[in-house]
PDB file of N, CA and C in Angstrom:
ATOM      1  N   UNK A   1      39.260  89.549 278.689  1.00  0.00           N
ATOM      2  CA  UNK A   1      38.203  88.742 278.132  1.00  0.00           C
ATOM      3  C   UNK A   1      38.471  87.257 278.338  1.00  0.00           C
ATOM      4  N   UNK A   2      39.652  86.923 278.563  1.00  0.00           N
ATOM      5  CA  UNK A   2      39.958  85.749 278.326  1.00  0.00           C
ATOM      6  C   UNK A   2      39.852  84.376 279.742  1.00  0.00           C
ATOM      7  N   UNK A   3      39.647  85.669 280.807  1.00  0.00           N
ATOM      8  CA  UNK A   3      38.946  85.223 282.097  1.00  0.00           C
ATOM      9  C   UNK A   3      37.366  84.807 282.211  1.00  0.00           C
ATOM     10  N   UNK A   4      36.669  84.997 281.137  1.00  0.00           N
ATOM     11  CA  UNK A   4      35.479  84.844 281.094  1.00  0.00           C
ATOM     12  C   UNK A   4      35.305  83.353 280.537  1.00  0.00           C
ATOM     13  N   UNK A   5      36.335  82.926 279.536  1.00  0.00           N
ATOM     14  CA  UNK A   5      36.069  81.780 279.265  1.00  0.00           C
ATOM     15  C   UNK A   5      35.697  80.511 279.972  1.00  0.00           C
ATOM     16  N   UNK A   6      36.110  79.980 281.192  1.00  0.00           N
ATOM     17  CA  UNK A   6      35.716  79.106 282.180  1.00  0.00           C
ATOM     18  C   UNK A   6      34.468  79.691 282.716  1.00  0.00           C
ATOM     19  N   UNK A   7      34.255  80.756 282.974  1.00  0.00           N
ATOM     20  CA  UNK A   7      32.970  80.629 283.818  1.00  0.00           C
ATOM     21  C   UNK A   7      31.779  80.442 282.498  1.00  0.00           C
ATOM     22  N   UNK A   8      32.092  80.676 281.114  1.00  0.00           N
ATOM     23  CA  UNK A   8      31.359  80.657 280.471  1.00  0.00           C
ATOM     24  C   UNK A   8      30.988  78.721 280.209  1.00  0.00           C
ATOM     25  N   UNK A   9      32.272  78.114 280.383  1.00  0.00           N
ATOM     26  CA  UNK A   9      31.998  76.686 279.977  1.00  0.00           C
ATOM     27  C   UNK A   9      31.230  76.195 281.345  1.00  0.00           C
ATOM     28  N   UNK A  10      31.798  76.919 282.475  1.00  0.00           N
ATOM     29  CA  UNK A  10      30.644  76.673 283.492  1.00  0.00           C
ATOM     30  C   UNK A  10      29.160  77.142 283.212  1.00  0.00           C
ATOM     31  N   UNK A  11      28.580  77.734 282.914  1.00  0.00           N
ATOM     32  CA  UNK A  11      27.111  77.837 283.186  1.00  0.00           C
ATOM     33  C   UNK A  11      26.356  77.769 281.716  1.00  0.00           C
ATOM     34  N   UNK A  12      27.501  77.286 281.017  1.00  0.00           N
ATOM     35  CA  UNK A  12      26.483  76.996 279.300  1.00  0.00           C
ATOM     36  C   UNK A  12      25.502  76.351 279.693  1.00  0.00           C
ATOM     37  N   UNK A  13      25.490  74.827 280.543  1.00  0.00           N
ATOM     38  CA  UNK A  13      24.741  73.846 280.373  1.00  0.00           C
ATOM     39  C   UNK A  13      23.466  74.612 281.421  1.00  0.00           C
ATOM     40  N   UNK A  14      23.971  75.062 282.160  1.00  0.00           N
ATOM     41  CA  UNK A  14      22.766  75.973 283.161  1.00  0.00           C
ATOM     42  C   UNK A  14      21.812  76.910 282.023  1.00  0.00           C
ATOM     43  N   UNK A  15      22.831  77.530 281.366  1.00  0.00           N
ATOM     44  CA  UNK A  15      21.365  78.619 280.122  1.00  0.00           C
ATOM     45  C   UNK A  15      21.252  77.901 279.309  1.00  0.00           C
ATOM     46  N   UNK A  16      21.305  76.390 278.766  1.00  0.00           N
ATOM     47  CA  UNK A  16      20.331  75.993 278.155  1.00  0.00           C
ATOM     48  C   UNK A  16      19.341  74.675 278.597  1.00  0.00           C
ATOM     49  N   UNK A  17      19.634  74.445 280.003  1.00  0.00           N
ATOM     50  CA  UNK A  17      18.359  73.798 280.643  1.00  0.00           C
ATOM     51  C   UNK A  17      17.189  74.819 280.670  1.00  0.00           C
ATOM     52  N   UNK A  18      17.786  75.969 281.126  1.00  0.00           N
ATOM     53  CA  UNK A  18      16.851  77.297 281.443  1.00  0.00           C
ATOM     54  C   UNK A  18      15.884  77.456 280.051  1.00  0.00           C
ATOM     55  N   UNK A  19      16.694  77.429 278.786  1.00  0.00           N
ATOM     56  CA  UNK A  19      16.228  77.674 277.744  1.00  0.00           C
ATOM     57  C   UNK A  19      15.111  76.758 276.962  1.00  0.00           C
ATOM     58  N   UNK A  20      15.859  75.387 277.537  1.00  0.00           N
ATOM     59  CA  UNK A  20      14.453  74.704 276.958  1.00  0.00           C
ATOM     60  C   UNK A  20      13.418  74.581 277.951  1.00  0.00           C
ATOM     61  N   UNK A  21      14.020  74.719 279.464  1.00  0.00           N
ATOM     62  CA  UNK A  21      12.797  74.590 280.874  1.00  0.00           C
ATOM     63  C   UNK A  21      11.493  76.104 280.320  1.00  0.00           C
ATOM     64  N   UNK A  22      12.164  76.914 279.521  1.00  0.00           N
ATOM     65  CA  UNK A  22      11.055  78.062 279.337  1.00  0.00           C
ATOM     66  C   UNK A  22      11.052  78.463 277.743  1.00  0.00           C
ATOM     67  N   UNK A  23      11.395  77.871 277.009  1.00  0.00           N
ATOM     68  CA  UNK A  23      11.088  78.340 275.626  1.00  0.00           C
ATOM     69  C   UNK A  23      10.413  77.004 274.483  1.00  0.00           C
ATOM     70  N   UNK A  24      10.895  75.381 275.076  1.00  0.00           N
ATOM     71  CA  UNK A  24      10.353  74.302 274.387  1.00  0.00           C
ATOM     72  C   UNK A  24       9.658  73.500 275.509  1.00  0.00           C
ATOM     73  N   UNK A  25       8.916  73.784 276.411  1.00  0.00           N
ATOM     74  CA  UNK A  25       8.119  72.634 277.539  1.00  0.00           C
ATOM     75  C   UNK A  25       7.305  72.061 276.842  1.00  0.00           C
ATOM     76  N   UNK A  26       6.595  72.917 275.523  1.00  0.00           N
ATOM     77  CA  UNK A  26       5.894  72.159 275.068  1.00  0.00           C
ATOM     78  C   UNK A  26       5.894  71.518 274.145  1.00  0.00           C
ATOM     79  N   UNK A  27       6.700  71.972 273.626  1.00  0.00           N
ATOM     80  CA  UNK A  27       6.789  70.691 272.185  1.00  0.00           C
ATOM     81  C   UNK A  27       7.979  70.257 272.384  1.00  0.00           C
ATOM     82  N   UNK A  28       8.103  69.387 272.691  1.00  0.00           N
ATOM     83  CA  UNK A  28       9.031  68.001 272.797  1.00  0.00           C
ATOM     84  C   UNK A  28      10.282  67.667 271.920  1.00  0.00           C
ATOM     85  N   UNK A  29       9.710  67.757 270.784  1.00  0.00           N
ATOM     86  CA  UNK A  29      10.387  66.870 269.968  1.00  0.00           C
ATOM     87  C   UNK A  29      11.776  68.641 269.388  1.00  0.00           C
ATOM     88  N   UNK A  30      11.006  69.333 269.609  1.00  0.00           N
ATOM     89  CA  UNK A  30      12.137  70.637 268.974  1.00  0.00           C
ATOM     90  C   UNK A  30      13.035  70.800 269.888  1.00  0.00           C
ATOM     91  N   UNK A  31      13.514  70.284 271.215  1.00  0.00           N
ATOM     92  CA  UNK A  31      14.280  70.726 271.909  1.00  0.00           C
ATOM     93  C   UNK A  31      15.662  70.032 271.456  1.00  0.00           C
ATOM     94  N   UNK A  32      16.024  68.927 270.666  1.00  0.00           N
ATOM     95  CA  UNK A  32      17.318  67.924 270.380  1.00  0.00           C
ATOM     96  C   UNK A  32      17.730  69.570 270.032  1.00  0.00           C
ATOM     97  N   UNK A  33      17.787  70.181 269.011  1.00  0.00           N
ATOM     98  CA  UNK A  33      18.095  71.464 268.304  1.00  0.00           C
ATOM     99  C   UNK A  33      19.222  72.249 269.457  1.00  0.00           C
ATOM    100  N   UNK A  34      18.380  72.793 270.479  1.00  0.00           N
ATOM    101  CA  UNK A  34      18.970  73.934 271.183  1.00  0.00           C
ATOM    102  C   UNK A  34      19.938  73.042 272.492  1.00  0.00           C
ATOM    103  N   UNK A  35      19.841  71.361 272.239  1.00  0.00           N
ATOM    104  CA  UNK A  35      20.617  70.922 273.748  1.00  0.00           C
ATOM    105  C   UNK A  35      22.090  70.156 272.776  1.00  0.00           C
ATOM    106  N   UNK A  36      21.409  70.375 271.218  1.00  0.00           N
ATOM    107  CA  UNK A  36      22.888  69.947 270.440  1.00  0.00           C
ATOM    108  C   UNK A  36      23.830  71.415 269.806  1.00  0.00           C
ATOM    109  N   UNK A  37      23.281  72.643 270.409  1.00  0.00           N
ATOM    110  CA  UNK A  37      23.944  73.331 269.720  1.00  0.00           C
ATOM    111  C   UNK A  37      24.192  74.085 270.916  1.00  0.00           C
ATOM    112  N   UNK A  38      23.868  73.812 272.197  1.00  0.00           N
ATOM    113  CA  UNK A  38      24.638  74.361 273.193  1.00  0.00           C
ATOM    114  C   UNK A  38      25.762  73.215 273.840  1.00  0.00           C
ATOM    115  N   UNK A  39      25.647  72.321 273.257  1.00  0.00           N
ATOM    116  CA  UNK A  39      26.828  70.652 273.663  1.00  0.00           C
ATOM    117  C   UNK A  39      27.924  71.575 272.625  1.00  0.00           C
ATOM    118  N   UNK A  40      27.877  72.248 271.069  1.00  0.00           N
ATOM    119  CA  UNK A  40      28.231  72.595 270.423  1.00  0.00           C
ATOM    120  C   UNK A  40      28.910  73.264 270.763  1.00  0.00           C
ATOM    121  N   UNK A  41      28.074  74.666 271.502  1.00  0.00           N
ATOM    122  CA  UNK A  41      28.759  75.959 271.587  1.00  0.00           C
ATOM    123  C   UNK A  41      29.867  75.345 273.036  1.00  0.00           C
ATOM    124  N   UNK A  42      29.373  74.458 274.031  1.00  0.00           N
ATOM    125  CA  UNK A  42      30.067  74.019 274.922  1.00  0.00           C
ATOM    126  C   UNK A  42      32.176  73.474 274.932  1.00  0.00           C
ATOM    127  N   UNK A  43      31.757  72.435 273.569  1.00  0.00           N
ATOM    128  CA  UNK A  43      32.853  71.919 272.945  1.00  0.00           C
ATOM    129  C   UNK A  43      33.759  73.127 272.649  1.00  0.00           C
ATOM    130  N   UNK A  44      32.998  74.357 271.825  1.00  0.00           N
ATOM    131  CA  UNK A  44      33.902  75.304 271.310  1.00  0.00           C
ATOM    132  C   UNK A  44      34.377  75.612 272.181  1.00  0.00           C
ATOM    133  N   UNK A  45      33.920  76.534 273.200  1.00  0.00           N
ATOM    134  CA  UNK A  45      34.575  76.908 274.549  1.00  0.00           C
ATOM    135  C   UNK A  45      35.758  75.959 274.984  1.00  0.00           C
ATOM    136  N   UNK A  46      35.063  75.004 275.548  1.00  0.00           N
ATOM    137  CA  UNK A  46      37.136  74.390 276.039  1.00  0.00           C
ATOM    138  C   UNK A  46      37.903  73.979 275.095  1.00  0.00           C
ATOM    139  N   UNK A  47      37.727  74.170 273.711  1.00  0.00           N
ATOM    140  CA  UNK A  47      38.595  74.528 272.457  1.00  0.00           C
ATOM    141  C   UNK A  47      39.406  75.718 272.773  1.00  0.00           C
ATOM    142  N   UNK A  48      38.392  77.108 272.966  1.00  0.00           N
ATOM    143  CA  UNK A  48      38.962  78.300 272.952  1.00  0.00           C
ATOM    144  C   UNK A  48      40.206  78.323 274.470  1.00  0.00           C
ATOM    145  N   UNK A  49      39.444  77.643 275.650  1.00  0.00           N
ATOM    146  CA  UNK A  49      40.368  77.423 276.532  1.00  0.00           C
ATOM    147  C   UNK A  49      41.665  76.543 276.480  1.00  0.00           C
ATOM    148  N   UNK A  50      41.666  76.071 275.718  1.00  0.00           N
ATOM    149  CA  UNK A  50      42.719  75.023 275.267  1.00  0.00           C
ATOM    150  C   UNK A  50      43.600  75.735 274.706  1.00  0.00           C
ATOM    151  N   UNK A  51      43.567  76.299 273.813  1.00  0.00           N
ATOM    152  CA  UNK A  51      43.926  77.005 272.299  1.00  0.00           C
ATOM    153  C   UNK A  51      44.782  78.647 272.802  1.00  0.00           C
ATOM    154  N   UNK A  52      43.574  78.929 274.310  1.00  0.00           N
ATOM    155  CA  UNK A  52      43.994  80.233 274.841  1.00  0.00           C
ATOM    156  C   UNK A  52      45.178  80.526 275.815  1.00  0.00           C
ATOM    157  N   UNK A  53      45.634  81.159 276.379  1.00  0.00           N
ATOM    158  CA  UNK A  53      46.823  81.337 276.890  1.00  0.00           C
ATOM    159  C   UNK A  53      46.797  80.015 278.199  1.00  0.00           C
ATOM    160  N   UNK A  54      48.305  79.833 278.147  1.00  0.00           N
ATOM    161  CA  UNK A  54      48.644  78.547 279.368  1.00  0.00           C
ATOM    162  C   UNK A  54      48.023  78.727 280.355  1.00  0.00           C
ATOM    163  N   UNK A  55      47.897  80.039 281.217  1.00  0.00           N
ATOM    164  CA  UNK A  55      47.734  80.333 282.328  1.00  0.00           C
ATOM    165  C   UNK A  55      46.203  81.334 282.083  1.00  0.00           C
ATOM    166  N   UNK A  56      45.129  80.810 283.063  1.00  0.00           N
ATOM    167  CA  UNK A  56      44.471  81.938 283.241  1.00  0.00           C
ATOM    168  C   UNK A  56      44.438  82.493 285.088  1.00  0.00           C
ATOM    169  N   UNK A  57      44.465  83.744 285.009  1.00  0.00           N
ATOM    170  CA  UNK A  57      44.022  83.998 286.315  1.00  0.00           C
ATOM    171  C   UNK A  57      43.036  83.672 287.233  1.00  0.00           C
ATOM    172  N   UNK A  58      43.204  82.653 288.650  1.00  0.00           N
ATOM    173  CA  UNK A  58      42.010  82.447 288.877  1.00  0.00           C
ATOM    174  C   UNK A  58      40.859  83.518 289.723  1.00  0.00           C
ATOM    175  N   UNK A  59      39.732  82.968 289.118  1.00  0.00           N
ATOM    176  CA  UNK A  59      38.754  84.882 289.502  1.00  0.00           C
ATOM    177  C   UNK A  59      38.116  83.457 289.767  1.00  0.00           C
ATOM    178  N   UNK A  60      37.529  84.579 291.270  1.00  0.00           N
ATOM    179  CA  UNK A  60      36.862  84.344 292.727  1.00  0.00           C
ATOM    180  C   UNK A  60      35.792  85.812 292.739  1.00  0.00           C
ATOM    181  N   UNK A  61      34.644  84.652 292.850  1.00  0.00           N
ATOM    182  CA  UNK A  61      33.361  85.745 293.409  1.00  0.00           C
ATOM    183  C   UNK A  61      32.698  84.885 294.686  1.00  0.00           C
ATOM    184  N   UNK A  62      32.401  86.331 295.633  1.00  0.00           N
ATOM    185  CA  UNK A  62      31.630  85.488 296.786  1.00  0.00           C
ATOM    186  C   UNK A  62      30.383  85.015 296.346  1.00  0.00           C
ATOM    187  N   UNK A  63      30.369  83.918 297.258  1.00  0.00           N
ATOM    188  CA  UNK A  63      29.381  82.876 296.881  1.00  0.00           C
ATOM    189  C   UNK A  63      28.138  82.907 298.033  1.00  0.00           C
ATOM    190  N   UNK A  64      28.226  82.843 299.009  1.00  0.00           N
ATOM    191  CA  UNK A  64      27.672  82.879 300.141  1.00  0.00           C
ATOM    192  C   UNK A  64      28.560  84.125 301.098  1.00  0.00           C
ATOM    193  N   UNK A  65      27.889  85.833 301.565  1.00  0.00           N
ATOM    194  CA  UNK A  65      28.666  86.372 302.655  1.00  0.00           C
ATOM    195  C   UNK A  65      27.485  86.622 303.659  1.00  0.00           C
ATOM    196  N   UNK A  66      28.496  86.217 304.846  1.00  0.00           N
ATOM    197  CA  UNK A  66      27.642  86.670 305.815  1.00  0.00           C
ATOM    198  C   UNK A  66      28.524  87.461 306.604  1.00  0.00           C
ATOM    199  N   UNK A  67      28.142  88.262 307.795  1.00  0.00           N
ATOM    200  CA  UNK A  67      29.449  88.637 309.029  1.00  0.00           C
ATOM    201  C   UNK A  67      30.180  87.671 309.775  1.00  0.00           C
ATOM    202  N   UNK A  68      31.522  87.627 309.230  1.00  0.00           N
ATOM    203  CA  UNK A  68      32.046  86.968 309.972  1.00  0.00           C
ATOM    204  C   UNK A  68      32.015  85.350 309.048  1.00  0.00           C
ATOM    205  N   UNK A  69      31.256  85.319 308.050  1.00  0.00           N
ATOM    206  CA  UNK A  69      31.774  83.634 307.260  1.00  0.00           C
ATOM    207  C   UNK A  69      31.490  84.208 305.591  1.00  0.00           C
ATOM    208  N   UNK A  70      32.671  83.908 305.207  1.00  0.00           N
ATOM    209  CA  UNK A  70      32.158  83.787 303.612  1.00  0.00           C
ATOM    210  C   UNK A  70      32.949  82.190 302.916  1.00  0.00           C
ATOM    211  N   UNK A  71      31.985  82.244 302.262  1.00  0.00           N
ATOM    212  CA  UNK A  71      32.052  81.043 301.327  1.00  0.00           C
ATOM    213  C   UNK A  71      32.728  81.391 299.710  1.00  0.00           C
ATOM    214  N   UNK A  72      33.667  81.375 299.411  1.00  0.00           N
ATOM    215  CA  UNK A  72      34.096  81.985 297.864  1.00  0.00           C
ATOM    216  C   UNK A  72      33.973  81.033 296.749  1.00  0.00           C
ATOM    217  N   UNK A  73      33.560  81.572 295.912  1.00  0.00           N
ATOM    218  CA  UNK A  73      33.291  80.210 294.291  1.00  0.00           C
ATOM    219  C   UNK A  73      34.134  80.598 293.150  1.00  0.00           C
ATOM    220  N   UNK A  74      35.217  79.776 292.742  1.00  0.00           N
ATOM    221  CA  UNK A  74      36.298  80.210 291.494  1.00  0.00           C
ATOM    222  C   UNK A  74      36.422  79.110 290.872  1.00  0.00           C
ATOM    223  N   UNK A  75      37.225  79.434 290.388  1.00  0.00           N
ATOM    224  CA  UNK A  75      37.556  78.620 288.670  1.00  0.00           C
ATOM    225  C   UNK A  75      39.189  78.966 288.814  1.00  0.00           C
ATOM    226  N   UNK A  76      39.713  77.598 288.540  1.00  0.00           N
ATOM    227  CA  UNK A  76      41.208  77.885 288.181  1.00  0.00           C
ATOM    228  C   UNK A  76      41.190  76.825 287.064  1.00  0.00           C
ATOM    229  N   UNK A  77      42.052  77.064 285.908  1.00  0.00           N
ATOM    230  CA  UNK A  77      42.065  75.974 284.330  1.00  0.00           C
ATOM    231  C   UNK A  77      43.867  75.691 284.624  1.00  0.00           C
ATOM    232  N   UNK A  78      44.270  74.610 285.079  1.00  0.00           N
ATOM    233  CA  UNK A  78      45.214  74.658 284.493  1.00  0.00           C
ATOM    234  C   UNK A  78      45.605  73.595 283.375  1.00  0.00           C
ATOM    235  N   UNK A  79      46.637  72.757 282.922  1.00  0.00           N
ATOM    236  CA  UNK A  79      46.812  72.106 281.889  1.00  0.00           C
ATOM    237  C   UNK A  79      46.132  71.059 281.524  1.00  0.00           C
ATOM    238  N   UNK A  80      45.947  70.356 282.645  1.00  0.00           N
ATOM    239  CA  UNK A  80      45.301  69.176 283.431  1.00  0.00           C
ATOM    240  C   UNK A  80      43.695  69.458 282.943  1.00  0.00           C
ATOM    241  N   UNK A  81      43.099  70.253 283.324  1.00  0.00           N
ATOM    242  CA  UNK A  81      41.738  70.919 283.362  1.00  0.00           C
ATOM    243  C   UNK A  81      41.770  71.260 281.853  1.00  0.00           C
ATOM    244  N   UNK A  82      42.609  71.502 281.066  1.00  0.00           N
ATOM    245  CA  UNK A  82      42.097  72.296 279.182  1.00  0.00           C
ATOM    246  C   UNK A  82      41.886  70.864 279.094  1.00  0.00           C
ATOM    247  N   UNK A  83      43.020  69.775 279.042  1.00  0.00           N
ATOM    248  CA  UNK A  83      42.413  68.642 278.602  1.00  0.00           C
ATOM    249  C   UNK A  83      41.421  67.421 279.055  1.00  0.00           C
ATOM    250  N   UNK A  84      40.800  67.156 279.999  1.00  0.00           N
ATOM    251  CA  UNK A  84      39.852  67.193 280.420  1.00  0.00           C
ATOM    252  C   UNK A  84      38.668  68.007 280.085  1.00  0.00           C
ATOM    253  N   UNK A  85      38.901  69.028 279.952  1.00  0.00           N
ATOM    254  CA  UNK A  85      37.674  69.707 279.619  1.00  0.00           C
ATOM    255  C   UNK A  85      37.439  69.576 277.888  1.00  0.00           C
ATOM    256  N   UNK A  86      38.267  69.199 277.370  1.00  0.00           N
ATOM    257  CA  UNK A  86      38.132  68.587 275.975  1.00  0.00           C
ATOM    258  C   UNK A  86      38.014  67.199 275.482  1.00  0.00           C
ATOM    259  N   UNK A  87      38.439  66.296 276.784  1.00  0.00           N
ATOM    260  CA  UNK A  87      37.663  65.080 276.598  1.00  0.00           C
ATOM    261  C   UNK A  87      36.215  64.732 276.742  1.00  0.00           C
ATOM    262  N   UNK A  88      35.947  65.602 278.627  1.00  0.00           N
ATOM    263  CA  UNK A  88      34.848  65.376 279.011  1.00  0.00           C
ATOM    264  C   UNK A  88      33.640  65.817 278.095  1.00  0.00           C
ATOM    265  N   UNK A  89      33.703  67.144 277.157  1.00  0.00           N
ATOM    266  CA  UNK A  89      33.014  68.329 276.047  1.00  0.00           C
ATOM    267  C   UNK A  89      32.864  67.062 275.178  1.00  0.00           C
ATOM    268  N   UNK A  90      33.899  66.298 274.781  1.00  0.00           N
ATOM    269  CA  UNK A  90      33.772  65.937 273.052  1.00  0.00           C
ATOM    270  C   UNK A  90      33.073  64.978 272.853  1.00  0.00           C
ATOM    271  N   UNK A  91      33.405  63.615 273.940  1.00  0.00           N
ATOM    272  CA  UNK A  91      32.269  62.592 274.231  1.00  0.00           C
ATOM    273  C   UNK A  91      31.143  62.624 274.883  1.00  0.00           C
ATOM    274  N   UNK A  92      31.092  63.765 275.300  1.00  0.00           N
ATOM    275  CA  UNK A  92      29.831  64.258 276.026  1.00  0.00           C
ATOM    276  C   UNK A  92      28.829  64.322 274.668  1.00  0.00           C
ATOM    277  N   UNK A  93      29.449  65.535 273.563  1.00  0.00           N
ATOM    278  CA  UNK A  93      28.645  65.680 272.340  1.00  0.00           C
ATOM    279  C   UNK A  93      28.784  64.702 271.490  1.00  0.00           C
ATOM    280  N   UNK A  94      29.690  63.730 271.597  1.00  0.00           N
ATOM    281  CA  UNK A  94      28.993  62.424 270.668  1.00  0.00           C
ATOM    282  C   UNK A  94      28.057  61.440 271.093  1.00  0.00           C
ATOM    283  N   UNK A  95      27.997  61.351 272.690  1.00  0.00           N
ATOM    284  CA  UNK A  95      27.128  60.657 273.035  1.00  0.00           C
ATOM    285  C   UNK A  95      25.848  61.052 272.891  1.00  0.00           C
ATOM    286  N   UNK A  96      25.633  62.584 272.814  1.00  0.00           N
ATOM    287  CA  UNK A  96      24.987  62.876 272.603  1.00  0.00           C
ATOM    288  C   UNK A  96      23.949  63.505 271.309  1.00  0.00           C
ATOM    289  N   UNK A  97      25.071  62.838 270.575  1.00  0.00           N
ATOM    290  CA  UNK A  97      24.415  63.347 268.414  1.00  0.00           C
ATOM    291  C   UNK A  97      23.988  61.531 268.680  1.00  0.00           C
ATOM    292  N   UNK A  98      24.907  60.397 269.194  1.00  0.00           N
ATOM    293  CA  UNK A  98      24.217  59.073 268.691  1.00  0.00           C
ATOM    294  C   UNK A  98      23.081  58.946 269.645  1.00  0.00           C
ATOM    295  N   UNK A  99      22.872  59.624 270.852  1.00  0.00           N
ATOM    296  CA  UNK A  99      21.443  58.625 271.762  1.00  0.00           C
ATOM    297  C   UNK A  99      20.354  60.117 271.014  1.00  0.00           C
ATOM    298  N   UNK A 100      20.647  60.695 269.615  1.00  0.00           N
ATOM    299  CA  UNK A 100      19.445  60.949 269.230  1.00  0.00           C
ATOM    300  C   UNK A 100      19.296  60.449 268.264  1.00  0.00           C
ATOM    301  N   UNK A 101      20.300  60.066 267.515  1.00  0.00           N
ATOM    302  CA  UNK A 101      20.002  60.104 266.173  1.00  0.00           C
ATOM    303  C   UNK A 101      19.541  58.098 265.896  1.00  0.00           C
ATOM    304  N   UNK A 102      19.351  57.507 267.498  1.00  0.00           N
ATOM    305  CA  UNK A 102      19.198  56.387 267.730  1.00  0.00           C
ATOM    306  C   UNK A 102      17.768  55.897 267.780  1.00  0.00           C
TER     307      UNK A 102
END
């Protein structure tokens, strides 16, 4: 389970563009809600990666195959990357509670 965590901090911000691109287009003003509580659920994640074992395995899925060329897409976290990914997460979500609450 614990391999899932990076790809999950990868594509949070992807399912909730998706989420407000098709569930708030129209009303405007309700979307702060679902882009501060996926910044939220975001932060938690490279918490849990931080917090979770030193080492994760890096997992590789093809990205592009053709005969004869493939293109591969992975994720490797190492120490460097938990913290970073807990700076980039944390001021990301404060910048983003003050340019609303502005």
């Amino acid at each position: 389970m614990n391999n899932y965590i990076p790809w999950f901090i990868l594509l949070c911000p992807l399912i909730s563009a998706l989420a407000i691109l098709l569930f708030f287009r129209e009303v405007r003003r309700y979307e702060r809600g679902p882009c501060r509580g996926c910044r939220g659920v975001f932060v938690f994640g490279a918490l849990m990666a931080f917090l979770g074992p030193n080492t994760y395995e890096p997992s590789v899925i093809p990205f592009i195959s053709l005969p004869g060329f493939q293109i591969p897409l992975g994720v490797v976290v190492d120490d460097l990357s938990k913290v970073m990914l807990l700076v980039v997460t944390g001021v990301g979500l404060l910048v983003h509670i003050y340019s609303t609450f502005t």
